[in-house]
N, C-alpha and C. Protein backbone atom coordinates (compact mmCIF):
# COMPACT_ATOMS: atom_id res chain seq x y z
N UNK A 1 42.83 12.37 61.35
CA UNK A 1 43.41 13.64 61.73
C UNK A 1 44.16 13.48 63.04
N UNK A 2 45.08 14.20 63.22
CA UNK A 2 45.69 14.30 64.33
C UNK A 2 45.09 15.03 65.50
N UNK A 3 46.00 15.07 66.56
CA UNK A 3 45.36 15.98 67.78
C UNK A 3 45.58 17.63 67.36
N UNK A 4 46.13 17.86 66.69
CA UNK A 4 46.17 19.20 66.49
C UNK A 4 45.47 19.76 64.97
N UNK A 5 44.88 18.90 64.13
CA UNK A 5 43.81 19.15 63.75
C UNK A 5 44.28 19.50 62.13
N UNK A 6 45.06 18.28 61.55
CA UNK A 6 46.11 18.00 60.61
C UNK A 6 45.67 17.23 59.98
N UNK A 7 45.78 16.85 58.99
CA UNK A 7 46.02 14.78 58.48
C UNK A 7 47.29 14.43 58.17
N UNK A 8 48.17 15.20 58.61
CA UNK A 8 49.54 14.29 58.79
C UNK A 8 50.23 14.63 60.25
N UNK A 9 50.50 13.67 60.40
CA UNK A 9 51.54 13.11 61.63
C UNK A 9 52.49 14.07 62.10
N UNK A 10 52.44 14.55 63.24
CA UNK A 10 53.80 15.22 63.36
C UNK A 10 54.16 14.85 64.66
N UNK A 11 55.60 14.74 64.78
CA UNK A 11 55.82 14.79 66.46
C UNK A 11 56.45 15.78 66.84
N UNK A 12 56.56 15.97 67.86
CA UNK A 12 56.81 17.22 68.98
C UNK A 12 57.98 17.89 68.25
N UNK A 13 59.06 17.29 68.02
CA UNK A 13 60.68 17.58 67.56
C UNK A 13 60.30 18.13 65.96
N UNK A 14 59.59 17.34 65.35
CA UNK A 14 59.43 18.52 63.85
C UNK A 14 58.69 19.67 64.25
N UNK A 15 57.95 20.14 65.12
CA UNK A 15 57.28 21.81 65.27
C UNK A 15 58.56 22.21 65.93
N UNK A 16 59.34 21.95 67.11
CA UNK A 16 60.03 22.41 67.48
C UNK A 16 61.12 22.76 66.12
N UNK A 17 61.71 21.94 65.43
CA UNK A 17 62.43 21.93 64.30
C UNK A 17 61.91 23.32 63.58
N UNK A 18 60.36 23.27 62.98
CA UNK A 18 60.24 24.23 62.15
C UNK A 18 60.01 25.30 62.76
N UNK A 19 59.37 25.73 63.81
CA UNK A 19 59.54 26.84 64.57
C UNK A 19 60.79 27.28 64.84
N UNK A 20 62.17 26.61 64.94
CA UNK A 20 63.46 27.31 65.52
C UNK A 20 63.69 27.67 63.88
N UNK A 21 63.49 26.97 62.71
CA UNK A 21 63.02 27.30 61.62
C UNK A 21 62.86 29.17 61.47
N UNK A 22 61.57 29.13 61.47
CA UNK A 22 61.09 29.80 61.50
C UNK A 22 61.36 31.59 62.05
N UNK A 23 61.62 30.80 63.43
CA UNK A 23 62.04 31.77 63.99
C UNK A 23 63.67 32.69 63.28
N UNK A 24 64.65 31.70 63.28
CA UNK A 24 66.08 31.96 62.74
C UNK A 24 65.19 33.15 61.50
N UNK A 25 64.49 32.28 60.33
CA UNK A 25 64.59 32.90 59.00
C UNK A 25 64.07 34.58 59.08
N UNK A 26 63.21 34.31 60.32
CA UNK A 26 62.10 35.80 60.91
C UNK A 26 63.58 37.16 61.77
N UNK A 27 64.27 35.86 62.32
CA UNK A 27 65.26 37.21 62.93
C UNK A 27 66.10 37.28 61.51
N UNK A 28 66.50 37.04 60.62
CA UNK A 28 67.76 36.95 59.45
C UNK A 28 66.91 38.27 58.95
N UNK A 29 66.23 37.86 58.14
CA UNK A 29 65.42 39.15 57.45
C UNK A 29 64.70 40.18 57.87
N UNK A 30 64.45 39.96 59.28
CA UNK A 30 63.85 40.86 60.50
C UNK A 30 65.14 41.66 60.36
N UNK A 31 66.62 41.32 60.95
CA UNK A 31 68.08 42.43 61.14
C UNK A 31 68.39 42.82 60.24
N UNK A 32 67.78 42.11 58.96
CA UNK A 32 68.69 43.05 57.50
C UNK A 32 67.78 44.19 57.15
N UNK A 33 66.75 43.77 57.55
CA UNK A 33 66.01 44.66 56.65
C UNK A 33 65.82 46.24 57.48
N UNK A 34 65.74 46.04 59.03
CA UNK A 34 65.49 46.94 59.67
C UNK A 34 66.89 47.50 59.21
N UNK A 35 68.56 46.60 59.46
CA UNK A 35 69.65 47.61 58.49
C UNK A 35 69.41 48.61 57.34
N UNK A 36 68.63 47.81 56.50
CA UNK A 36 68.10 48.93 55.25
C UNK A 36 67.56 49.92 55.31
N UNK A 37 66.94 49.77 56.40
CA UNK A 37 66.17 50.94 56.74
C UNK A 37 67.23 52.36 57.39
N UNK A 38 67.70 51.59 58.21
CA UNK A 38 68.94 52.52 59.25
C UNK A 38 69.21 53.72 57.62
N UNK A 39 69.82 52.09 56.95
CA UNK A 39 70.84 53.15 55.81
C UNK A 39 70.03 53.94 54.99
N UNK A 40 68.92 53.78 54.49
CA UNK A 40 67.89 54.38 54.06
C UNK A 40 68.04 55.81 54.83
N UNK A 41 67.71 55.46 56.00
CA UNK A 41 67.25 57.15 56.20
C UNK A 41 68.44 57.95 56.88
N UNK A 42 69.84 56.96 56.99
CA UNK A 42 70.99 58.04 56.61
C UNK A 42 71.50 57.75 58.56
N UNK A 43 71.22 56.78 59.31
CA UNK A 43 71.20 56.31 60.66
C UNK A 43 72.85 55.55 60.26
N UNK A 44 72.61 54.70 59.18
CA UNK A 44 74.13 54.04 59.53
C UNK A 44 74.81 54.09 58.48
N UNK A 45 76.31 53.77 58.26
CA UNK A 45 77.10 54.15 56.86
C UNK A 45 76.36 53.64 56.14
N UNK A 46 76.43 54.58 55.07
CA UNK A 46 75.24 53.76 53.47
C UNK A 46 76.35 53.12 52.67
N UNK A 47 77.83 52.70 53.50
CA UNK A 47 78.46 51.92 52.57
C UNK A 47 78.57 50.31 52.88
N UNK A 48 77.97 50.52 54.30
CA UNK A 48 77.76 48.78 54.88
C UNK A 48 76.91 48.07 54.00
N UNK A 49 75.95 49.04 53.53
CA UNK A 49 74.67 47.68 53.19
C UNK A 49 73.93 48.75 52.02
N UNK A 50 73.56 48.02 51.20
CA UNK A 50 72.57 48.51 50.20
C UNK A 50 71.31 49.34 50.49
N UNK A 51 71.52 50.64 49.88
CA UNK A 51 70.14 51.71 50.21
C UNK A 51 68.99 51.82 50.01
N UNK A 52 68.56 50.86 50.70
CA UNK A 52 66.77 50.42 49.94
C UNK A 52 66.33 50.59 50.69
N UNK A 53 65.58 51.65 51.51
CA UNK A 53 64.19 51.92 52.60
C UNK A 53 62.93 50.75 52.33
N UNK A 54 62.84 51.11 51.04
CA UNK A 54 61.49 50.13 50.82
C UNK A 54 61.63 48.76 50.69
N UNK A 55 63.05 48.84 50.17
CA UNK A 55 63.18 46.82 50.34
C UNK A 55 63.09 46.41 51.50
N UNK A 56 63.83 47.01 52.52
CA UNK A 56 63.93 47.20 54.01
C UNK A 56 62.66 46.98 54.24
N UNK A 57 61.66 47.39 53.93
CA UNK A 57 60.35 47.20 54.66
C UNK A 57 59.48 45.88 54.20
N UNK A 58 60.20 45.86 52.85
CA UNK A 58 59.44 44.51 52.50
C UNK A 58 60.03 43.29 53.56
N UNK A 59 61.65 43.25 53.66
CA UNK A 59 62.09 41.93 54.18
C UNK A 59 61.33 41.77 56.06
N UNK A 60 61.21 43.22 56.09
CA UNK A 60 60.52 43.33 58.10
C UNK A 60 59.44 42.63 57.59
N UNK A 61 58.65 42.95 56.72
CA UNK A 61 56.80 42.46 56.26
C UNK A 61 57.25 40.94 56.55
N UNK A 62 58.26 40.18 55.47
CA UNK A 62 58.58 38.79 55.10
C UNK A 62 58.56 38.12 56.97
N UNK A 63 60.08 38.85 57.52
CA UNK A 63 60.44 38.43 58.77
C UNK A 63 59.04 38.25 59.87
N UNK A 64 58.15 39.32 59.56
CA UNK A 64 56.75 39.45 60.97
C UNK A 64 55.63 37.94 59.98
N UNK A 65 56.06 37.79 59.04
CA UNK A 65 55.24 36.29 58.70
C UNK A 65 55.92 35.40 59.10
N UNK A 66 56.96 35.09 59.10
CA UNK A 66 58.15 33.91 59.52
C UNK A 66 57.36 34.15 61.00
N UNK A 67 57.93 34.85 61.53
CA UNK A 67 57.92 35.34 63.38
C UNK A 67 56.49 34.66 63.72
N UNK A 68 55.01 35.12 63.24
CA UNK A 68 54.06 34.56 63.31
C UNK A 68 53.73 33.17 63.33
N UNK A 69 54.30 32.91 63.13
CA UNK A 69 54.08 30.93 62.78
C UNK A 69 55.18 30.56 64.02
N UNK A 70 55.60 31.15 64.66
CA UNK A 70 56.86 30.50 65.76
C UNK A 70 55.45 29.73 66.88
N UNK A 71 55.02 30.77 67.18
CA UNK A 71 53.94 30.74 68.66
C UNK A 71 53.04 29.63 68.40
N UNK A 72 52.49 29.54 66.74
CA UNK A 72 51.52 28.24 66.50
C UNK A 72 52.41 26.92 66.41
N UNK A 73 53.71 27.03 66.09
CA UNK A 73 54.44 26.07 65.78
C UNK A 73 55.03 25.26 67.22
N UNK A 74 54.97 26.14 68.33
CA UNK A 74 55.52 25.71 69.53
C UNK A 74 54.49 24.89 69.92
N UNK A 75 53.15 25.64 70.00
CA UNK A 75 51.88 25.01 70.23
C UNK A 75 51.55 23.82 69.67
N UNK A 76 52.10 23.27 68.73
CA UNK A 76 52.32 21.86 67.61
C UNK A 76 50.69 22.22 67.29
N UNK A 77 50.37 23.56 66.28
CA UNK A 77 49.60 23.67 65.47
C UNK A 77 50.05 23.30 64.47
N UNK A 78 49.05 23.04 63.36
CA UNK A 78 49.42 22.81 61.96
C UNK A 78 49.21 24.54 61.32
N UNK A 79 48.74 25.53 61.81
CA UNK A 79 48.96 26.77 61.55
C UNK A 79 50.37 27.47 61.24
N UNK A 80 51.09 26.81 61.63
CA UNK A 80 52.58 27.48 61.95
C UNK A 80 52.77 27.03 60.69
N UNK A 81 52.68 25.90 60.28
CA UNK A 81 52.95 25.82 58.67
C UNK A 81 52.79 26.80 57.29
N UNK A 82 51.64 27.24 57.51
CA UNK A 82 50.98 28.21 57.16
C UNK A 82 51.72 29.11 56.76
N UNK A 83 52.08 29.95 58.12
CA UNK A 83 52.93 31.08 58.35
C UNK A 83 54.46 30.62 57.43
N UNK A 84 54.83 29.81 57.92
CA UNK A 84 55.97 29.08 57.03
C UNK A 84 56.48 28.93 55.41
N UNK A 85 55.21 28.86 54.95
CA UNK A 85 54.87 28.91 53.71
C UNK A 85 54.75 30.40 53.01
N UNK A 86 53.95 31.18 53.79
CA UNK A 86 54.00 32.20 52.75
C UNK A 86 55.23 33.06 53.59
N UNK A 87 55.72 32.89 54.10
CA UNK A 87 57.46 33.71 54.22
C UNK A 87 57.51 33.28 53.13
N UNK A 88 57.91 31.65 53.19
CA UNK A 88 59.14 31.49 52.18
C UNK A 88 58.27 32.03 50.23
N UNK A 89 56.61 31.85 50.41
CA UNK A 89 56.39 32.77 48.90
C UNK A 89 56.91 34.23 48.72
N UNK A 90 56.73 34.89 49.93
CA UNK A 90 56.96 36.25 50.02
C UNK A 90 58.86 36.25 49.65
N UNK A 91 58.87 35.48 50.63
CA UNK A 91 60.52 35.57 49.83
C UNK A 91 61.21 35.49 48.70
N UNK A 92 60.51 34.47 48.07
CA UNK A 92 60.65 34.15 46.86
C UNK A 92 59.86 35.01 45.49
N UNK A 93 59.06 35.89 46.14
CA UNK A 93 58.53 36.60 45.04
C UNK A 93 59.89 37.80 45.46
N UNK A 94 60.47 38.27 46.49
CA UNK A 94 61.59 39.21 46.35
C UNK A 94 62.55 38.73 45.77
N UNK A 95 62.82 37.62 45.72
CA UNK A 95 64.15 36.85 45.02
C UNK A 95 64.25 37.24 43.89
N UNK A 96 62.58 36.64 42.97
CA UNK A 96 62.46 36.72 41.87
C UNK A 96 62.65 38.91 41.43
N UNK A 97 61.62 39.00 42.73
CA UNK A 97 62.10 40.82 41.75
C UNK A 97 63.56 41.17 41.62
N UNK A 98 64.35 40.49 42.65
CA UNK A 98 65.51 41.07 42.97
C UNK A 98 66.11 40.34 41.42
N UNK A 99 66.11 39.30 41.24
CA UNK A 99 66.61 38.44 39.76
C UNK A 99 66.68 39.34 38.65
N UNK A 100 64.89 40.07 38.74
CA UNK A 100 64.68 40.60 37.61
C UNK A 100 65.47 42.04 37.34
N UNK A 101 65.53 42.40 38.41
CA UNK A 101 66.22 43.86 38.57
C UNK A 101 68.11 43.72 38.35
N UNK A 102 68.41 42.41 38.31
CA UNK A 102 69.86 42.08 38.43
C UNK A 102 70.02 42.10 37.06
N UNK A 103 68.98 41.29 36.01
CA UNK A 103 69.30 41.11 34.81
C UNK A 103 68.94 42.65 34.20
N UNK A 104 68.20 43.27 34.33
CA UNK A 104 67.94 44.45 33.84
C UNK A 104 69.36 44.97 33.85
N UNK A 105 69.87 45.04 34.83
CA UNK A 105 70.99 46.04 35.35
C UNK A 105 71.79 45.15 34.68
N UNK A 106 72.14 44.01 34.53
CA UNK A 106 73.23 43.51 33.55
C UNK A 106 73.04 43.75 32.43
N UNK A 107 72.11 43.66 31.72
CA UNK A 107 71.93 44.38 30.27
C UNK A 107 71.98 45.77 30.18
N UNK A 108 71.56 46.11 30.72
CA UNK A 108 72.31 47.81 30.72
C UNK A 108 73.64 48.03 30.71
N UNK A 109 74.60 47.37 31.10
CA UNK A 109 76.06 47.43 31.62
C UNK A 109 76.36 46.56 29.81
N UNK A 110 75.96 45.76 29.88
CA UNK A 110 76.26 44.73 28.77
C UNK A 110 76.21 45.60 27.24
N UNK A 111 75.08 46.06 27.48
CA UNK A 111 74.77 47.30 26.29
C UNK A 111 75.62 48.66 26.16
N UNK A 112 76.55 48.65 27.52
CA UNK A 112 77.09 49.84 27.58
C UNK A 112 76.23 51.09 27.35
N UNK A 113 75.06 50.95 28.07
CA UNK A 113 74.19 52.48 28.24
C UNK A 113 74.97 53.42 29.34
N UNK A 114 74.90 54.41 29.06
CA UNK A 114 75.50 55.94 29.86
C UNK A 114 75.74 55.54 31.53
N UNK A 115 74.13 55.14 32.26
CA UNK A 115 74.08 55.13 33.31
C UNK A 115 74.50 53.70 33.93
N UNK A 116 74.61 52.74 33.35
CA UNK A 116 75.14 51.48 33.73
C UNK A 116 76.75 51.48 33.69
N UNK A 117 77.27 52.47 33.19
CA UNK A 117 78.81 51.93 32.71
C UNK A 117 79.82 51.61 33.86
N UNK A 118 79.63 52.03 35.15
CA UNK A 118 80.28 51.47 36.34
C UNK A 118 79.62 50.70 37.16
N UNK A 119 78.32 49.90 36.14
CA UNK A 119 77.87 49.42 37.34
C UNK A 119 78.45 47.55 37.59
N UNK A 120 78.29 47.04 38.54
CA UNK A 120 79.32 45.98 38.96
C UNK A 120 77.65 45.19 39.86
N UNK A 121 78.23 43.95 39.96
CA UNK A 121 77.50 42.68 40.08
C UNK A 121 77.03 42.85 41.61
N UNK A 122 77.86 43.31 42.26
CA UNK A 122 77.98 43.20 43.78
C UNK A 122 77.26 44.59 43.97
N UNK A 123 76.60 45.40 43.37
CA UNK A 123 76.05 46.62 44.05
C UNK A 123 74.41 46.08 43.71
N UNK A 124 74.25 44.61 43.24
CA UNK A 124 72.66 43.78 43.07
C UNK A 124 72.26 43.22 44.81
N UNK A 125 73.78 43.00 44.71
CA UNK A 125 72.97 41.76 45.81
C UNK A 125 72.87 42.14 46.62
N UNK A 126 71.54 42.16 46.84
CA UNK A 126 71.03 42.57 48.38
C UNK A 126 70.34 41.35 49.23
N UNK A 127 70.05 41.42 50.18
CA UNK A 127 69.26 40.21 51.34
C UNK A 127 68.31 39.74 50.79
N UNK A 128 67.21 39.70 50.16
CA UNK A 128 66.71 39.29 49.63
C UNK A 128 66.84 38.72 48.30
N UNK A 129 68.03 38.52 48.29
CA UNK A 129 68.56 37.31 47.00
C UNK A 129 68.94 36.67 47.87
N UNK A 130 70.07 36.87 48.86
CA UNK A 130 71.41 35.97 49.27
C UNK A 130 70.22 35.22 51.01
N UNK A 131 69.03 36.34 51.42
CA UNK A 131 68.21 35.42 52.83
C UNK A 131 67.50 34.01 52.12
N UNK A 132 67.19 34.08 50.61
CA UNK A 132 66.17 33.20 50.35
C UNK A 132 66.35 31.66 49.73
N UNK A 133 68.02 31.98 49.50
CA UNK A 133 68.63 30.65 49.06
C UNK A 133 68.85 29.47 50.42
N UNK A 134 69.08 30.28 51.67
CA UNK A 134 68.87 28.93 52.27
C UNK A 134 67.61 28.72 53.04
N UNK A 135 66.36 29.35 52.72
CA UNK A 135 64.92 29.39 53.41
C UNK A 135 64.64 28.04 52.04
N UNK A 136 65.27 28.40 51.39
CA UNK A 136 64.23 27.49 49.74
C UNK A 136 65.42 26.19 50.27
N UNK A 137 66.62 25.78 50.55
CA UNK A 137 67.36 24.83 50.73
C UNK A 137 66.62 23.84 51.89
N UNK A 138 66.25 24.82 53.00
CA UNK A 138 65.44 23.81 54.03
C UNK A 138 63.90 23.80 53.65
N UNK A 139 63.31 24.92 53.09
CA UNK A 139 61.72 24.77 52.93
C UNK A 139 61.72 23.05 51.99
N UNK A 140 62.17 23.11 50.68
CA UNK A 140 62.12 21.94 50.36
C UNK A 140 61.84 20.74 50.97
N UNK A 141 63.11 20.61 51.90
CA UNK A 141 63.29 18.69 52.46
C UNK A 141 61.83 18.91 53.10
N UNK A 142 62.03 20.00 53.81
CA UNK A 142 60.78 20.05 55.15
C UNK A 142 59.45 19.81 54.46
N UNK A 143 59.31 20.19 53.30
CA UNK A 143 58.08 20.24 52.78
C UNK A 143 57.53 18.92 51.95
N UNK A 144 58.81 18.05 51.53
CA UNK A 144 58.56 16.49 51.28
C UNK A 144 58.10 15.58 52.24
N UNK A 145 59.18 16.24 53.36
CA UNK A 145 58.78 15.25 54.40
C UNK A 145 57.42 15.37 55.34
N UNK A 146 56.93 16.50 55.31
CA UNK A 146 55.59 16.90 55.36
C UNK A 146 54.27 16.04 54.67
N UNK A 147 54.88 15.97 53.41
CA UNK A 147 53.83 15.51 52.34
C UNK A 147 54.41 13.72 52.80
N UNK A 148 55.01 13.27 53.44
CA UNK A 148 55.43 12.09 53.21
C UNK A 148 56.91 10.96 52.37
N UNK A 149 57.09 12.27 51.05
CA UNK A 149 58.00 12.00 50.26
C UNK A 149 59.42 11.37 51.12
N UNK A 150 59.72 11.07 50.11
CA UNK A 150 61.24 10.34 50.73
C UNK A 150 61.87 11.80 50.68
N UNK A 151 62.89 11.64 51.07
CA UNK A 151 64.25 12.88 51.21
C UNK A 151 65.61 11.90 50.84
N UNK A 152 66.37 12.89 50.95
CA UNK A 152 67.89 11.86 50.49
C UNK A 152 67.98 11.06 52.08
N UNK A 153 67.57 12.29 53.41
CA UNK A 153 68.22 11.61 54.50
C UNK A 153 67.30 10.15 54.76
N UNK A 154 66.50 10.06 54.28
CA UNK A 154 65.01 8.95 54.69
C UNK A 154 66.05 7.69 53.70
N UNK A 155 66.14 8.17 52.38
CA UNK A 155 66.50 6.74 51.52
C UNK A 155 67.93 6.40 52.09
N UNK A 156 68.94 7.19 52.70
CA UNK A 156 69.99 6.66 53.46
C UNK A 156 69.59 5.76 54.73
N UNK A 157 68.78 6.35 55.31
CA UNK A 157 68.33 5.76 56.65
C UNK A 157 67.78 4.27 56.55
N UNK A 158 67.16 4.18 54.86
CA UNK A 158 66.44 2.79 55.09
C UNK A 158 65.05 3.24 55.36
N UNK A 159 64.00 4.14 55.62
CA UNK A 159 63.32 5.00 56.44
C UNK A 159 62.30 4.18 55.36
N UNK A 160 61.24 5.53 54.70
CA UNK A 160 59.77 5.48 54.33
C UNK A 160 60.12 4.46 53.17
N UNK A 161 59.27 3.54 52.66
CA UNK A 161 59.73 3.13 51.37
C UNK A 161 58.71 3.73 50.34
């Protein structure tokens, strides 16, 4: 085990790494979501951003788990990982609702039902589709290289074999 109470290795520059991590993904979905909220309750144009109060509150929930893991991560706990991890589940279970709610709404439009007939692709996407594609782009490498795995940048380098 390590000094911080791990069985894998870390040095100073990967907590720093995943904490600025961390932090970024906690303010991204921390500002959108509190936006949703604004527009929700009628604070800012409801034509900037999609009218979801309650999604709004889910992405603040997502952002205060990201945010949490900054303080253990500076500390070069293996806790901050933790925190790290279930953002990016929490995110990814909104992705997935948001997916499911996209295809619904495309088959409705597709079917030509009453209430779908103006509806258009771009009134889906909200932050929680478009915050979680690049949390899942870095959670990945970070999470091989965690476990040890090679990465593309390691087999360029010559690195782990």
């Amino acid at each position: 085990m390590d000094k911080s109470g791990g069985f894998y290795s870390s040095t100073s520059s990967d907590f720093k790494t995943a904490a600025m991590f961390a932090a970024l993904a906690g303010a991204s979905y921390g500002i959108l979501g509190v936006l949703q909220i604004l527009v929700g309750i009628g604070l800012v144009n409801p034509n900037s951003l999609i009218n979801d109060p309650i999604g709004g509150i889910m992405l603040v929930v997502v952002a205060l788990v990201f945010v949490s893991g900054v303080r253990p991560l500076l500390g070069e706990d293996q806790e901050g990982y933790a925190y790290m991890a279930v953002g990016a589940i929490l995110g990814g279970i909104l992705f997935v609702l948001q997916l499911i709610i996209l295809g619904t709404n495309a088959l409705g439009w597709w079917l030509q039902l009453e209430d779908w007939s103006e509806w258009i692709l771009l009134s889906d996407l909200t932050p929680a589709l478009l915050l979680f594609i690049p949390v899942l782009m870095v959670s990945i490498p970070m999470h091989r290289e965690r476990r040890g795995e090679k990465t593309k940048s390691d087999k360029e380098k010559g690195g782990i074999d």
